[in-house]
C-alpha atoms as a PDB file:
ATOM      1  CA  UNK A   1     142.683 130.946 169.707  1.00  0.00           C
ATOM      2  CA  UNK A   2     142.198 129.653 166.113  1.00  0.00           C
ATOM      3  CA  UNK A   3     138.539 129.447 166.401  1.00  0.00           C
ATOM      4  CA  UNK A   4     138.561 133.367 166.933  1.00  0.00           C
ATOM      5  CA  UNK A   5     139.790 133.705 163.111  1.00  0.00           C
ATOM      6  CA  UNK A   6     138.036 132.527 159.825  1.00  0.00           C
ATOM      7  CA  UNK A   7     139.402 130.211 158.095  1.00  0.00           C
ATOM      8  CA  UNK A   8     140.418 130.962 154.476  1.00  0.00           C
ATOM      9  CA  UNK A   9     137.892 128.616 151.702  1.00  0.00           C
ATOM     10  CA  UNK A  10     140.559 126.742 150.984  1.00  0.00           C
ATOM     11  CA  UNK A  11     140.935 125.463 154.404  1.00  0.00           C
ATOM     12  CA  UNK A  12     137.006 125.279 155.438  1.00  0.00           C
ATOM     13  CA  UNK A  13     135.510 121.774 155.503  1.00  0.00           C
ATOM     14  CA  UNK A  14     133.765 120.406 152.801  1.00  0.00           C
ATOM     15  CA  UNK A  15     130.462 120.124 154.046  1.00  0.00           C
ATOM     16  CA  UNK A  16     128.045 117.463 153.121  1.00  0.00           C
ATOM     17  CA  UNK A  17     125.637 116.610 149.905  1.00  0.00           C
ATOM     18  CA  UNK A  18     122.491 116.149 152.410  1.00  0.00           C
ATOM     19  CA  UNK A  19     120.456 118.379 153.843  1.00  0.00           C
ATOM     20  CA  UNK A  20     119.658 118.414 157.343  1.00  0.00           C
ATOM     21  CA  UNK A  21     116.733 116.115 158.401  1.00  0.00           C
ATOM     22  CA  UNK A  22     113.872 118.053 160.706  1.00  0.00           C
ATOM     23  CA  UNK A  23     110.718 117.383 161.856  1.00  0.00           C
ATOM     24  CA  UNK A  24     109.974 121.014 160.106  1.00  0.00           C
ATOM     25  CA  UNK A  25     107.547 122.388 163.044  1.00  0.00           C
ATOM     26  CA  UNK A  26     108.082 124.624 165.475  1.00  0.00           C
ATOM     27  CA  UNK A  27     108.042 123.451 168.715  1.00  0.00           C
ATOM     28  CA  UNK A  28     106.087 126.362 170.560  1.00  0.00           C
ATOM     29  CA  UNK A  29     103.512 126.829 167.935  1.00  0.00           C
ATOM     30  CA  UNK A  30     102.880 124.416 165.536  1.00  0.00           C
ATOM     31  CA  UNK A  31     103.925 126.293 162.252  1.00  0.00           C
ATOM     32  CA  UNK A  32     105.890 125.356 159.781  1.00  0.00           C
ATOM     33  CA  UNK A  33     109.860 126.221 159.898  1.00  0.00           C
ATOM     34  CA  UNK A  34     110.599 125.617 156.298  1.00  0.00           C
ATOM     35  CA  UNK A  35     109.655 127.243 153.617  1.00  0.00           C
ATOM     36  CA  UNK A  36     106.997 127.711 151.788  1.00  0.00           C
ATOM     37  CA  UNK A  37     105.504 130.286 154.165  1.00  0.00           C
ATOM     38  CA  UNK A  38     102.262 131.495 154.172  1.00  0.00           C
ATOM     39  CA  UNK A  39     101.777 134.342 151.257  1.00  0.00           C
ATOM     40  CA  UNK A  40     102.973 137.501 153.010  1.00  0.00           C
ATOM     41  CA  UNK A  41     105.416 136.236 155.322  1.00  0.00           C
ATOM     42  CA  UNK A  42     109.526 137.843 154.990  1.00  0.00           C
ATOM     43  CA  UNK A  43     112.719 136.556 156.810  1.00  0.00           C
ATOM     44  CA  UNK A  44     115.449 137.910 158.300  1.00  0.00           C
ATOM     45  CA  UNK A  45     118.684 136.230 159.637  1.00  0.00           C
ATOM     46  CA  UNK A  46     120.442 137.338 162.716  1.00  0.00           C
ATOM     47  CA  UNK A  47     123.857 136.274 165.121  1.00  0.00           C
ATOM     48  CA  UNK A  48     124.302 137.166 168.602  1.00  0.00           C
ATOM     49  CA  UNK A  49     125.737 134.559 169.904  1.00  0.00           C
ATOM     50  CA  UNK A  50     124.946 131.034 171.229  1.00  0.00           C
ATOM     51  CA  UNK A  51     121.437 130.122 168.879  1.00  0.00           C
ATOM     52  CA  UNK A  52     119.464 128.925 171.517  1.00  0.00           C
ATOM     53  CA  UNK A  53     119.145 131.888 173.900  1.00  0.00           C
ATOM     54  CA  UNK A  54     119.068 134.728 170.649  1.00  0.00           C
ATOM     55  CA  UNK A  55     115.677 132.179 169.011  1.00  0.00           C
ATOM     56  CA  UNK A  56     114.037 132.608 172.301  1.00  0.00           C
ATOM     57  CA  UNK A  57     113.696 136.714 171.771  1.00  0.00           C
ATOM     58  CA  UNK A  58     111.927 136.690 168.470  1.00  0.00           C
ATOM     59  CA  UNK A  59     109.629 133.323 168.924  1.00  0.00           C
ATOM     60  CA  UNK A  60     107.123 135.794 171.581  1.00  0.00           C
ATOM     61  CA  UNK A  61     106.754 138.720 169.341  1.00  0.00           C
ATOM     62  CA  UNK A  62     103.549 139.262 168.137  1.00  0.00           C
ATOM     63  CA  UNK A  63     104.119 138.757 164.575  1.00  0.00           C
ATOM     64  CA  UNK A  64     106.498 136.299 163.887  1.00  0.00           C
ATOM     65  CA  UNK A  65     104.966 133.120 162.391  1.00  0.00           C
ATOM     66  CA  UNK A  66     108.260 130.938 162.987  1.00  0.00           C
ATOM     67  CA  UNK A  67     112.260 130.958 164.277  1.00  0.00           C
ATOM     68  CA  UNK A  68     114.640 128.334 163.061  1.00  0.00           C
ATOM     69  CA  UNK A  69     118.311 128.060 164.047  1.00  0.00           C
ATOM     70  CA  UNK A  70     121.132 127.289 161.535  1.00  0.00           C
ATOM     71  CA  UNK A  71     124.624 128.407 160.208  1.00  0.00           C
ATOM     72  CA  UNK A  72     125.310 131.245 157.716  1.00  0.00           C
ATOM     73  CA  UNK A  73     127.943 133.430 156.623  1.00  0.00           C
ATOM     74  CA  UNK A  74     131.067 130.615 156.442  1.00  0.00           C
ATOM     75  CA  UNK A  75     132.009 128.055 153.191  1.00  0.00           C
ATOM     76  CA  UNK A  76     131.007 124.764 154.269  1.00  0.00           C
ATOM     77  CA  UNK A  77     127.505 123.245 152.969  1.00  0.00           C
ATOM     78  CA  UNK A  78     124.894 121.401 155.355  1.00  0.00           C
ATOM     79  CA  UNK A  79     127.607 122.032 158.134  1.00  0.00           C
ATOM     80  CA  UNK A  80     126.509 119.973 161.168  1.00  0.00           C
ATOM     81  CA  UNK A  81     127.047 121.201 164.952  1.00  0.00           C
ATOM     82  CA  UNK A  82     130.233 119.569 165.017  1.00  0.00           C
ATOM     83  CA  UNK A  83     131.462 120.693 161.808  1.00  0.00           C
ATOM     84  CA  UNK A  84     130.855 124.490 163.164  1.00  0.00           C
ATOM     85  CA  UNK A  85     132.553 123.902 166.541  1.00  0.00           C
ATOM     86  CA  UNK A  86     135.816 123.008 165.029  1.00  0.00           C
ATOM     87  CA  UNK A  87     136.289 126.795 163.363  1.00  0.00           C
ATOM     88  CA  UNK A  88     136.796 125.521 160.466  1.00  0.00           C
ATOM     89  CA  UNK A  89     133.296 125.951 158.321  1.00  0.00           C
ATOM     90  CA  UNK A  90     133.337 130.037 158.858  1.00  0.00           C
ATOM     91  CA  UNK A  91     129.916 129.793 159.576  1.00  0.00           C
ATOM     92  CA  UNK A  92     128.105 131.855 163.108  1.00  0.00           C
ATOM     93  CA  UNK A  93     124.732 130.983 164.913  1.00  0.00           C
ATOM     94  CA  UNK A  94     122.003 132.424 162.862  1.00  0.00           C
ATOM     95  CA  UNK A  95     118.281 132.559 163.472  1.00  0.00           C
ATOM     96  CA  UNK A  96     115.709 132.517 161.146  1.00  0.00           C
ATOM     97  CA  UNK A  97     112.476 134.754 161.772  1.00  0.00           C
ATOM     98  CA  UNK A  98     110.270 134.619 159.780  1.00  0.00           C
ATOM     99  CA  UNK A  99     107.341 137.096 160.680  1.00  0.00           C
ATOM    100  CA  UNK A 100     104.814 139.501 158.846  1.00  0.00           C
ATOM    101  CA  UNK A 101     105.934 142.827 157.936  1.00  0.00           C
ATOM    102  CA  UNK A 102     102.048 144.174 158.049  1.00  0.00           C
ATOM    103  CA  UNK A 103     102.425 143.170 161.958  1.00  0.00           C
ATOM    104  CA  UNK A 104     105.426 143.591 162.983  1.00  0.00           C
ATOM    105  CA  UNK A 105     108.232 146.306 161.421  1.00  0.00           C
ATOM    106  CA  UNK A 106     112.046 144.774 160.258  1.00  0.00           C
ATOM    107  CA  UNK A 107     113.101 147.713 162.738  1.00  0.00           C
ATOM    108  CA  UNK A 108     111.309 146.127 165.016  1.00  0.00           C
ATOM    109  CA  UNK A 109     113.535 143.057 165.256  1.00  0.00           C
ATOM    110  CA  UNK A 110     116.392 144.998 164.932  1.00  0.00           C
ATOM    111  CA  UNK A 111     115.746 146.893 168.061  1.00  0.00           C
ATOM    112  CA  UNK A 112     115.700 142.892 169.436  1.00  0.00           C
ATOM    113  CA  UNK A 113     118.911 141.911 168.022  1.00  0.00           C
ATOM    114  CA  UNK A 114     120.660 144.958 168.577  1.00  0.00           C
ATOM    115  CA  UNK A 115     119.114 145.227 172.928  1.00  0.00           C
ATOM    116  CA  UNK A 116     119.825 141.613 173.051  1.00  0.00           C
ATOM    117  CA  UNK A 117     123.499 141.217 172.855  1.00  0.00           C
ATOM    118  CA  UNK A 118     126.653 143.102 173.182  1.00  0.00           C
ATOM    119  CA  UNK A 119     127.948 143.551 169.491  1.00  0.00           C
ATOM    120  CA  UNK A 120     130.863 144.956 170.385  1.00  0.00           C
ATOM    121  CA  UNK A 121     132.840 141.914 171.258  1.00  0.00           C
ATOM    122  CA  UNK A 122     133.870 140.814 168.035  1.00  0.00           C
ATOM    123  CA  UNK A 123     134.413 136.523 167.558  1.00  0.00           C
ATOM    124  CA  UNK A 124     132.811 136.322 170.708  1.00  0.00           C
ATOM    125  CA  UNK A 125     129.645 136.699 173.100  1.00  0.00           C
ATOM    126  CA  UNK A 126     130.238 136.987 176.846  1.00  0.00           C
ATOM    127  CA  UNK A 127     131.894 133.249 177.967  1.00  0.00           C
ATOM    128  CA  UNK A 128     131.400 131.876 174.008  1.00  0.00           C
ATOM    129  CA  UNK A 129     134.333 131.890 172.311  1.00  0.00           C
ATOM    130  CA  UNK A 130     134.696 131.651 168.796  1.00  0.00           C
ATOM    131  CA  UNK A 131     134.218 132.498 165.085  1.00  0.00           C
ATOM    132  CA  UNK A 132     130.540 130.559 165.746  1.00  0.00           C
ATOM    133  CA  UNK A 133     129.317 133.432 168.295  1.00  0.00           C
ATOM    134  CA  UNK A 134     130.121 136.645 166.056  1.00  0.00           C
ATOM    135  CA  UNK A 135     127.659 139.203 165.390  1.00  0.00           C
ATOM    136  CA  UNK A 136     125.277 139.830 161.990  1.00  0.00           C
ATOM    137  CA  UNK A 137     122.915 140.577 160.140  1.00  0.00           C
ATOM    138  CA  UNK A 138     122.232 139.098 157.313  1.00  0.00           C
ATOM    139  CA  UNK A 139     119.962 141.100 154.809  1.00  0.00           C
ATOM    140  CA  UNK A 140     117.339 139.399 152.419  1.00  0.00           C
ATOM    141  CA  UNK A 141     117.049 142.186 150.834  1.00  0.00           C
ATOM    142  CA  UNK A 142     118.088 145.806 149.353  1.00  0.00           C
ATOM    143  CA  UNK A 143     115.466 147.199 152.106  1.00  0.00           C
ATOM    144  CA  UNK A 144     116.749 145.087 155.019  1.00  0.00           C
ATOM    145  CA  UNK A 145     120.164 146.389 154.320  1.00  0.00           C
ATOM    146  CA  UNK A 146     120.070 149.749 154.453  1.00  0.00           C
ATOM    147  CA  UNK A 147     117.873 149.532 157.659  1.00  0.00           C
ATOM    148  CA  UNK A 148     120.406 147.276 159.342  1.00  0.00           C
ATOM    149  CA  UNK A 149     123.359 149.821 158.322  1.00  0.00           C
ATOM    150  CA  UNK A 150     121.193 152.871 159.784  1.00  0.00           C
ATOM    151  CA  UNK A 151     120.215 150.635 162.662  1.00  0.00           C
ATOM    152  CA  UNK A 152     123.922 150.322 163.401  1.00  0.00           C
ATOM    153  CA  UNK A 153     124.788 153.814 162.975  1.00  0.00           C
ATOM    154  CA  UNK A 154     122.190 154.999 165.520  1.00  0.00           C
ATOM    155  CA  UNK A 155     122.706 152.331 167.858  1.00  0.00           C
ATOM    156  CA  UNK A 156     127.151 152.856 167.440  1.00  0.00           C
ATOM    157  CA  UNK A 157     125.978 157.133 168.697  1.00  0.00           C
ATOM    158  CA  UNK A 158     123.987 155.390 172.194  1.00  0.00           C
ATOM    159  CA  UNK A 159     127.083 152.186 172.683  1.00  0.00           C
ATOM    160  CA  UNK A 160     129.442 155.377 172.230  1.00  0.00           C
ATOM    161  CA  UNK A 161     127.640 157.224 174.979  1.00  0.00           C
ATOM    162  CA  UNK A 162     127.675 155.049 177.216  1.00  0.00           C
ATOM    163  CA  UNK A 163     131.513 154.113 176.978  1.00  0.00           C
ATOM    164  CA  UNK A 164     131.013 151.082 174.376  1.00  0.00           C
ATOM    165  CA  UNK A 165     133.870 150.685 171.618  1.00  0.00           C
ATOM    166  CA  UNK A 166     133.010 149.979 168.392  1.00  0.00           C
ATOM    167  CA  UNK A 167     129.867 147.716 166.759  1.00  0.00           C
ATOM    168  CA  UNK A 168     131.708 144.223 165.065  1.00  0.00           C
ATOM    169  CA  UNK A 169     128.231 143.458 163.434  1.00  0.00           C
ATOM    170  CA  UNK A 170     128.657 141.518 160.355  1.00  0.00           C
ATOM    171  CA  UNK A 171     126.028 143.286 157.955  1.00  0.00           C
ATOM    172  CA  UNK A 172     125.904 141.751 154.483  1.00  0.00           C
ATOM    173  CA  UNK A 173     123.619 139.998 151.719  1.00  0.00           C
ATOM    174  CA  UNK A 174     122.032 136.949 153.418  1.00  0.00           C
ATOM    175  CA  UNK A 175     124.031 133.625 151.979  1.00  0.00           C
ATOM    176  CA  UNK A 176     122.663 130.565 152.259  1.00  0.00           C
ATOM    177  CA  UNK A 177     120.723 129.540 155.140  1.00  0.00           C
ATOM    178  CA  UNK A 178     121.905 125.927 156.766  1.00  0.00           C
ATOM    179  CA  UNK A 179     119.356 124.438 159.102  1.00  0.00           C
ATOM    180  CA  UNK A 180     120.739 122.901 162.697  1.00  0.00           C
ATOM    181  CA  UNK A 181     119.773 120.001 163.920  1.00  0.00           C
ATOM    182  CA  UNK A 182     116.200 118.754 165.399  1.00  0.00           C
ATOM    183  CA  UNK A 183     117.898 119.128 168.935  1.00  0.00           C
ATOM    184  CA  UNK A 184     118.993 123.009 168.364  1.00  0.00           C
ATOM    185  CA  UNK A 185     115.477 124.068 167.552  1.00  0.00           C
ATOM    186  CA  UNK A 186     113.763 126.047 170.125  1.00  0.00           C
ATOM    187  CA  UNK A 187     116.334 124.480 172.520  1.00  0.00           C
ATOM    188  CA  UNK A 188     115.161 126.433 175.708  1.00  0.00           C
ATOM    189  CA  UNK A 189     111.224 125.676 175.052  1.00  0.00           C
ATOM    190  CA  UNK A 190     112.211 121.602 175.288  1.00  0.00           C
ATOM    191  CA  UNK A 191     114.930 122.641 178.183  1.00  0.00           C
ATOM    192  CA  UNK A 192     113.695 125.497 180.321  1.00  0.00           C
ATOM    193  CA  UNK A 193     116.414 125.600 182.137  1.00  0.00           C
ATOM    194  CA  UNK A 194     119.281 125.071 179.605  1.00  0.00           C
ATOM    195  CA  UNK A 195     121.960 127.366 179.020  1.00  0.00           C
ATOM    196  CA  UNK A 196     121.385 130.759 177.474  1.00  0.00           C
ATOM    197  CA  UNK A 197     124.915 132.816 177.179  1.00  0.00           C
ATOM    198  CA  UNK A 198     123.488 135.660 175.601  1.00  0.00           C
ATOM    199  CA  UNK A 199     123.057 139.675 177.141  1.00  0.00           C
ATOM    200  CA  UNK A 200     122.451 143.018 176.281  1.00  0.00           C
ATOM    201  CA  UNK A 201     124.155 146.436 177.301  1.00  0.00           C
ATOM    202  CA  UNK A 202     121.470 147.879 178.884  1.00  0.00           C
ATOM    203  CA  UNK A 203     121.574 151.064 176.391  1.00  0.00           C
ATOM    204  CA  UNK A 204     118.098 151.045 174.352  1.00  0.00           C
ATOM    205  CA  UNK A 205     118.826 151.148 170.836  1.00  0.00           C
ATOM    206  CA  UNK A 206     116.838 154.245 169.474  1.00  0.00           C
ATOM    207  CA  UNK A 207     115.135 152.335 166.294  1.00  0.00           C
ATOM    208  CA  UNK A 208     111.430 150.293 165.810  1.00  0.00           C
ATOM    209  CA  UNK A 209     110.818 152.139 169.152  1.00  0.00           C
ATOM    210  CA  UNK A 210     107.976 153.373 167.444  1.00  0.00           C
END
């Protein structure tokens, strides 16, 4: 049960001085997953559970140039995979999209995030256990904040509806971005059949329909 509670700074792990070592491509469509992107192109960071199954939403959309998955929102610098599944680095699953906002809307991809999950569950995401599987968003920006926060409040009306409790979405200033390793990156393109533990409510969340 400790893994369901964030540690305090003092008790994170320290991390490590080197940065995580990628190939830097995207496996399903040859573009870069690193930055610098092309002139143009925005991010956004979201957790919904286990990485591999929440990258696999955004990667289709018409718009996005590239996903990455990584670690956000804890204390512990260039955490690795093992580092995370010990509790004790405070970070979740994040993924990276980065896409074009003259294609494809922010509300958009918050319509993904929010249909794609349950974020109701607090430090966990249906059989994942753990500070690692929490719900958030993280913003990049002023803009992307107050969307996610209005997302949340329209979205809270429908969950309510339909006998949900209450959103545990983590929605704050994006802190730095740690990349996971070469193995976690579009996981279920180089496994097809490999485990996805991620799934929505069913109740359509009424933002970016449009």
């Amino acid at each position: 049960m400790r893994k369901t509670k964030m540690p305090t700074p003092d008790k994170a792990l320290r991390g490590h001085e080197d940065v995580m070592p990628l190939s830097g491509i995207h496996f399903v469509n040859g573009n870069p997953i690193r930055p610098p992107f092309p002139e143009g192109i925005e991010l956004a960071y979201f957790a919904m559970g286990c990485f591999w199954g929440a990258e696999r939403l955004f990667w289709p959309l018409h718009g996005v140039y590239a996903t990455a998955v990584g670690y956000q929102g804890g204390f512990t610098p260039n955490a690795t995979y093992e580092d995370v599944c010990t509790g004790r680095t405070g970070h979740t699953e994040v993924v990276l999209v980065a896409y074009d906002p003259a294609i494809i809307s922010y509300e958009r991809l918050l319509r993904v995030f929010w249909e794609g999950h349950d974020p109701t569950q607090g430090m966990r995401q249906g059989n994942d256990v753990g500070t690692q599987y929490r719900s958030a968003i993280y913003a990049a920006n002023e803009a992307q904040l107050a969307s996610a926060e209005a997302s949340r409040d329209g979205y809270q009306t429908e969950l309510a509806a339909a006998g949900y409790g209450d959103i545990t979405t983590d929605i704050e200033p994006a802190p730095p971005f740690y990349y996971a390793e070469e193995y976690h990156q579009q996981y279920l393109a180089k496994n097809p059949n490999g485990y996805c533990g991620i799934g929505g409510t069913g109740v359509s969340c009424p933002i970016g329909i449009a």
